[in-house]
Protein backbone atom coordinates (compact mmCIF):
# COMPACT_ATOMS: atom_id res chain seq x y z
CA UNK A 1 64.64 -12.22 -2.82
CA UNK A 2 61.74 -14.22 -0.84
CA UNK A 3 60.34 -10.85 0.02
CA UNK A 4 59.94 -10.27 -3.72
CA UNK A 5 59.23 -13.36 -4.91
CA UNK A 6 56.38 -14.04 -2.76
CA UNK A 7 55.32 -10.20 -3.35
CA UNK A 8 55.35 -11.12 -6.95
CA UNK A 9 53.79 -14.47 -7.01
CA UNK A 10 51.50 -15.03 -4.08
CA UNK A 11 50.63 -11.59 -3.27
CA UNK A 12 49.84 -10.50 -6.91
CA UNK A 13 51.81 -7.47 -6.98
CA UNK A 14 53.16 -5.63 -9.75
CA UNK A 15 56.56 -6.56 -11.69
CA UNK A 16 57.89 -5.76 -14.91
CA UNK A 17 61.50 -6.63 -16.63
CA UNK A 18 63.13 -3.08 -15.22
CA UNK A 19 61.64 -3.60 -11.43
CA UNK A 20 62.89 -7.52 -12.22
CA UNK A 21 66.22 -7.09 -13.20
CA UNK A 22 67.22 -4.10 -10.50
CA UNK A 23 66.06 -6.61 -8.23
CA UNK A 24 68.50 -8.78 -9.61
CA UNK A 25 71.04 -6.16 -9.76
CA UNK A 26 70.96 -5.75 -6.37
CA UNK A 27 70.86 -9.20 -5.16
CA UNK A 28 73.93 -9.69 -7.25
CA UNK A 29 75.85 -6.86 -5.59
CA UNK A 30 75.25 -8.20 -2.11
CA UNK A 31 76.50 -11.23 -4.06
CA UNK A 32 79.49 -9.58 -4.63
CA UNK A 33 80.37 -7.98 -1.26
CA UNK A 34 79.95 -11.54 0.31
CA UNK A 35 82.57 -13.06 -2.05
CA UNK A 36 86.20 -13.91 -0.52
CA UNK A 37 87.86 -14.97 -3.47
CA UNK A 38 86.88 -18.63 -3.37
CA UNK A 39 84.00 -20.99 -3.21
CA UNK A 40 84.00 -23.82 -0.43
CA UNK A 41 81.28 -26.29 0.32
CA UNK A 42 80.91 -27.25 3.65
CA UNK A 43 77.30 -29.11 3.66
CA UNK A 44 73.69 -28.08 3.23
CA UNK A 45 72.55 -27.65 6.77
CA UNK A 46 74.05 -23.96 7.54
CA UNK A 47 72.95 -22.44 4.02
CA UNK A 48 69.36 -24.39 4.85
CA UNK A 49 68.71 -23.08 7.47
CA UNK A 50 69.60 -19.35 6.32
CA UNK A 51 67.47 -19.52 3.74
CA UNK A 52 64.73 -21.01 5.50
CA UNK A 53 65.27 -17.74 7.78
CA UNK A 54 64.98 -15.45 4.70
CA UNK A 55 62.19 -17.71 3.51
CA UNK A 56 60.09 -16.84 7.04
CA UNK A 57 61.07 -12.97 6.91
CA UNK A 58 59.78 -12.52 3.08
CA UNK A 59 56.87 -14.53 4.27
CA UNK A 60 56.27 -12.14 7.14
CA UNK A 61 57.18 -8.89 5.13
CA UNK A 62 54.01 -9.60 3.00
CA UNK A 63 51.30 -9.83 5.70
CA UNK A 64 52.98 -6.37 7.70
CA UNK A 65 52.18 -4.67 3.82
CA UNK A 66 48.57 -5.60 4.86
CA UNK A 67 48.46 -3.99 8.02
CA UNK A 68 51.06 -0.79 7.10
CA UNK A 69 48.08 1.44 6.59
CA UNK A 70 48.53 1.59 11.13
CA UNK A 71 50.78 2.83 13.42
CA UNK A 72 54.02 1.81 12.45
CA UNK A 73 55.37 2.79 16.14
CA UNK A 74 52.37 0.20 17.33
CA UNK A 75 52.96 -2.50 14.72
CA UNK A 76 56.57 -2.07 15.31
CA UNK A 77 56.05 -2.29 19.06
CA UNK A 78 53.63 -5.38 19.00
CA UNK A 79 56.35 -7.57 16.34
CA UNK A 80 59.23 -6.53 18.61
CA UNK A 81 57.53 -8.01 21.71
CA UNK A 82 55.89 -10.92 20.26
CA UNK A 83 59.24 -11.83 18.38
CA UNK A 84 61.42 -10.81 21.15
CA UNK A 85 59.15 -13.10 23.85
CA UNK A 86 59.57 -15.84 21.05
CA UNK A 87 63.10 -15.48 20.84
CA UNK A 88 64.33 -15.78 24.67
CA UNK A 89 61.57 -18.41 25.19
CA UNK A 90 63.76 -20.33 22.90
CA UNK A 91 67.00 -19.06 24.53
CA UNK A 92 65.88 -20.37 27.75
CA UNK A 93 64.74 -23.55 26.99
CA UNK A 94 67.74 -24.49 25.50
CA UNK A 95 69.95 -23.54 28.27
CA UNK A 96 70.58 -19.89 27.83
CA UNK A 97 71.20 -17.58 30.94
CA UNK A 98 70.46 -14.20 31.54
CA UNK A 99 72.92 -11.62 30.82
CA UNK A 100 73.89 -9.07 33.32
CA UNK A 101 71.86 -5.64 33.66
CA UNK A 102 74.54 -4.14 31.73
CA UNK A 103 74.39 -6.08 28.50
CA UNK A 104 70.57 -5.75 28.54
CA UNK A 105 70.93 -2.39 28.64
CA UNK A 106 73.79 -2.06 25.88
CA UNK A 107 71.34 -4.67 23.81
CA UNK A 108 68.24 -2.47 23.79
CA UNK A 109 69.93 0.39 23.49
CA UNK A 110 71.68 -1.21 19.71
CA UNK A 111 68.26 -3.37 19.33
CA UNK A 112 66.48 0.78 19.78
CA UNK A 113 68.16 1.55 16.47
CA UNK A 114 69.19 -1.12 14.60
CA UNK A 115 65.62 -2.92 15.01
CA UNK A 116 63.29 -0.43 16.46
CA UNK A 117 63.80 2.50 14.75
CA UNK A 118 64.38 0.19 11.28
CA UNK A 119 61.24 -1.78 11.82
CA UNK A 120 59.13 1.63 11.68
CA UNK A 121 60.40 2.94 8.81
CA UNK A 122 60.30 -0.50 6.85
CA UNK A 123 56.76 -0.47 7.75
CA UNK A 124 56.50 2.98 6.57
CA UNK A 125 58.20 1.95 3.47
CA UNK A 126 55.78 -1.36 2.82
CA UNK A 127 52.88 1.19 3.06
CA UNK A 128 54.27 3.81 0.28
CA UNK A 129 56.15 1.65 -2.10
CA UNK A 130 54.66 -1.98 -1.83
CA UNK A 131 56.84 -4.97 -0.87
CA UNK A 132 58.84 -5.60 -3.53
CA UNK A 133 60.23 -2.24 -3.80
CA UNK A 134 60.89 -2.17 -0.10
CA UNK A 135 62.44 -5.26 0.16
CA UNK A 136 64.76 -4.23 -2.84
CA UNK A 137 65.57 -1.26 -1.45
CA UNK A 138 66.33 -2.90 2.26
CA UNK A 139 68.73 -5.29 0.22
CA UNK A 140 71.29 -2.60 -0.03
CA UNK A 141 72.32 -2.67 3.71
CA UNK A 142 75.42 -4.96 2.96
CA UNK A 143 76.44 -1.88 1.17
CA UNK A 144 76.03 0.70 3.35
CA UNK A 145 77.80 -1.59 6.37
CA UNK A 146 80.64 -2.48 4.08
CA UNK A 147 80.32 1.53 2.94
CA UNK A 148 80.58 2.64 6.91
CA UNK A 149 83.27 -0.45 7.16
CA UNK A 150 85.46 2.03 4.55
CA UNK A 151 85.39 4.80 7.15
CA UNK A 152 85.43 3.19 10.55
CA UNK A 153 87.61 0.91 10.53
CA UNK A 154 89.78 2.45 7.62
CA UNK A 155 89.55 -0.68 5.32
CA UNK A 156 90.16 -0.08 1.57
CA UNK A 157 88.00 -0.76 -1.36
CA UNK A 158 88.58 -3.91 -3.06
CA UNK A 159 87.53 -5.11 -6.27
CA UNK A 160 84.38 -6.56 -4.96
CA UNK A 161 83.58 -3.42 -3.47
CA UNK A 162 83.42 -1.70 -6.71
CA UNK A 163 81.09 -4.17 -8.42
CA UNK A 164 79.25 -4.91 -5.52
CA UNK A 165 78.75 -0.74 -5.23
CA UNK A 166 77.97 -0.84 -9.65
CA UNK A 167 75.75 -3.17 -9.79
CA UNK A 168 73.70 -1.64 -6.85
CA UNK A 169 73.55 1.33 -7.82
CA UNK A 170 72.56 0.62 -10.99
CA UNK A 171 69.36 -1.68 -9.51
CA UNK A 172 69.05 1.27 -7.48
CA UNK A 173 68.25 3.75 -10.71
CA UNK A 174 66.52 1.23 -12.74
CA UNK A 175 63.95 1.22 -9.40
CA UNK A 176 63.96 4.99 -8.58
CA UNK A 177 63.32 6.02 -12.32
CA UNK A 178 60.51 3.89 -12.57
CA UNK A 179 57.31 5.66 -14.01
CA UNK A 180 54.27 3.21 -13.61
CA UNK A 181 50.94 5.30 -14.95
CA UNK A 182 47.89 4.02 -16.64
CA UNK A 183 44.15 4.23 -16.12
CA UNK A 184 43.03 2.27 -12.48
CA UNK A 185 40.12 1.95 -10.96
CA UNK A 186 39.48 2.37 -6.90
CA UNK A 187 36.73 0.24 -4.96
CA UNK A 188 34.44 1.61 -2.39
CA UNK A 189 36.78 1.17 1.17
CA UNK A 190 36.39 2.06 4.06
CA UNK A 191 39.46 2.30 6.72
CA UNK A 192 42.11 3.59 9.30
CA UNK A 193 45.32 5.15 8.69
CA UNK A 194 47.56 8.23 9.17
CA UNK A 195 47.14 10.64 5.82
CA UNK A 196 47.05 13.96 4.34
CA UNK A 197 43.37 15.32 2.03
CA UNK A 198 45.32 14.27 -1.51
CA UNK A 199 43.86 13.20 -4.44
CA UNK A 200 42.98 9.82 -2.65
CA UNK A 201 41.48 11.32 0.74
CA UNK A 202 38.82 13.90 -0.75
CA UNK A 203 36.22 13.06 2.42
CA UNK A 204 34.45 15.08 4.69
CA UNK A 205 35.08 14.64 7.99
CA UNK A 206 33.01 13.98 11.01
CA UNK A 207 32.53 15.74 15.01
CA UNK A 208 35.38 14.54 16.33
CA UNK A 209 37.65 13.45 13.48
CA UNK A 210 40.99 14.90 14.79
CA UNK A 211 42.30 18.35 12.94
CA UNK A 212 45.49 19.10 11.11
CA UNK A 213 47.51 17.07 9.08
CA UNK A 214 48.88 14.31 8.78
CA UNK A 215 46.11 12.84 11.27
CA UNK A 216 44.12 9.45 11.53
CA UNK A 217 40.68 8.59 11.60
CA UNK A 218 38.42 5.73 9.86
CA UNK A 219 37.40 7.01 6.63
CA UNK A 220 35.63 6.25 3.34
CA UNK A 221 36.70 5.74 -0.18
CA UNK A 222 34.49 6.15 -2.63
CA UNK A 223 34.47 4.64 -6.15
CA UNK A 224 37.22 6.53 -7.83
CA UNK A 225 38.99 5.93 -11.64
CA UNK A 226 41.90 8.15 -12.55
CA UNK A 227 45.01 8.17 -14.04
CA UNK A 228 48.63 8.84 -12.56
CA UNK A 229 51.72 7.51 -11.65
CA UNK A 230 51.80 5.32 -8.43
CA UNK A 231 53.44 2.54 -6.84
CA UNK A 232 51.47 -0.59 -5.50
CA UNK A 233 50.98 1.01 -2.04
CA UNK A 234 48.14 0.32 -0.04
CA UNK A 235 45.92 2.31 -2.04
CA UNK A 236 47.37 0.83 -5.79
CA UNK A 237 47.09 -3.26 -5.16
CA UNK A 238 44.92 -3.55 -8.18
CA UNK A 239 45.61 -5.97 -11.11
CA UNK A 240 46.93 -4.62 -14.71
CA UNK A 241 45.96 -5.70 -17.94
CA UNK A 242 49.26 -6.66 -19.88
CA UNK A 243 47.91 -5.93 -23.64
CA UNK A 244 47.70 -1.72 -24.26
CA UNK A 245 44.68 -1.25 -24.49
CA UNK A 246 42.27 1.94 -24.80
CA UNK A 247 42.26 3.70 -21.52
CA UNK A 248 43.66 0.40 -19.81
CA UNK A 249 47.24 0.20 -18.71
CA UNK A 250 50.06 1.41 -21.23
CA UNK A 251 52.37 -1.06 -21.78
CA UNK A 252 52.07 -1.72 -17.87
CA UNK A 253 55.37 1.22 -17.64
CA UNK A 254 55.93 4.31 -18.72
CA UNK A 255 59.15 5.70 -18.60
CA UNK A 256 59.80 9.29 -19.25
């Protein structure tokens, strides 16, 4: 929810109702999957302090959008090693001793996948879809863990299950049927990403620009305005004009 909000509000990107409420949809299904049948309050300091965690990953979702447009093995690489340095820093300090070879090993080998391999592909996702979108769609991993719970470890469906499962999906289509097309304009730009010669990347390229495709090199976009459906990647992080207007935006979605 941070992740969105801040995309939303701070960052200036996109929303409408349908992205809003399959956001919400979601949310509420990991809602759902949490619940245990009752409601206890046991003070402010352990919820705090979660959401002040959720609070600093939406925060630092938003700047890796900025940056997507890179290596996402490299920009992967550098937050796992400035967060990981960061994080037994703090483990040492407060008493924390090191764990035997083989618990390293059995760590990186789980933190390979379950952060490593995740990390790139989130980046991958902030540079295609925008923030928002990612973060919505990284929201349903209670469901595929309590999904994987169902055939692992043989535990049955409950009733929370089921809702949790209905009201993601159903966040899930409101956000995958999205059509967002209208009229945009693209500013001069100029730089350096992995991409393919698409409607967007119509340059010539220079002696020694690499060959093939997908490749990277720094390269030049020149003033372009078209018209076709996109998402607020790093190429679509322009504003919309709310009121239809002549070849402005169409009732900001079109759904088809």
């Amino acid at each position: 929810m941070f992740t969105a909000l801040l995309a939303w509000i701070v960052f200036r990107e996109n929303v409408d109702r349908r992205i809003a409420f399959g956001m919400s949809l979601i949310v509420l299904g990991g809602v759902a999957l949490s619940w245990e049948g009752r409601a206890d309050f046991g003070g402010l300091a352990g919820p705090a302090a979660v959401a002040a965690a959720c609070l600093c990953w939406g925060i630092d979702n938003n700047p890796t959008q900025k940056v997507s447009g890179g290596d996402p093995v490299q920009v992967a690489m550098l937050k796992g090693l400035v967060a990981g340095t960061v994080n037994v820093g703090i483990a040492m300090s407060l008493g924390a001793h090191w764990p035997a070879s083989s618990h390293v090993g059995a760590a990186a080998l789980l933190g390979f996948f379950s952060y490593g391999v995740s990390l790139v592909l989130l980046v991958l996702g902030l540079r295609h879809l925008g923030t928002a979108r990612t973060g919505a769609y990284f929201s349903l991993a209670p469901f595929i863990g309590a999904g994987l719970s169902l055939i692992v470890w043989r535990e049955r469906p409950n009733t929370a299950f089921v809702l949790g499962a209905a009201c993601m999906a159903a966040g899930l289509w409101l956000h995958l049927t999205e059509r967002h097309e209208h009229v945009h304009a693209h500013e001069e730009l100029e730089h350096t990403h992995a991409h393919v010669h698409d409607e967007h990347h119509r340059h010539e390229h220079r002696a020694g620009d690499p060959a093939g495709e997908a490749h990277t090199h720094a390269h030049r976009h020149e003033p372009l305005s078209h018209r076709h459906p996109h998402y607020p990647d790093i190429h679509h992080r322009h504003g919309h004009n709310h009121a239809p207007t002549d070849g402005g935006d169409t009732g900001n979605m079109v759904n088809e």
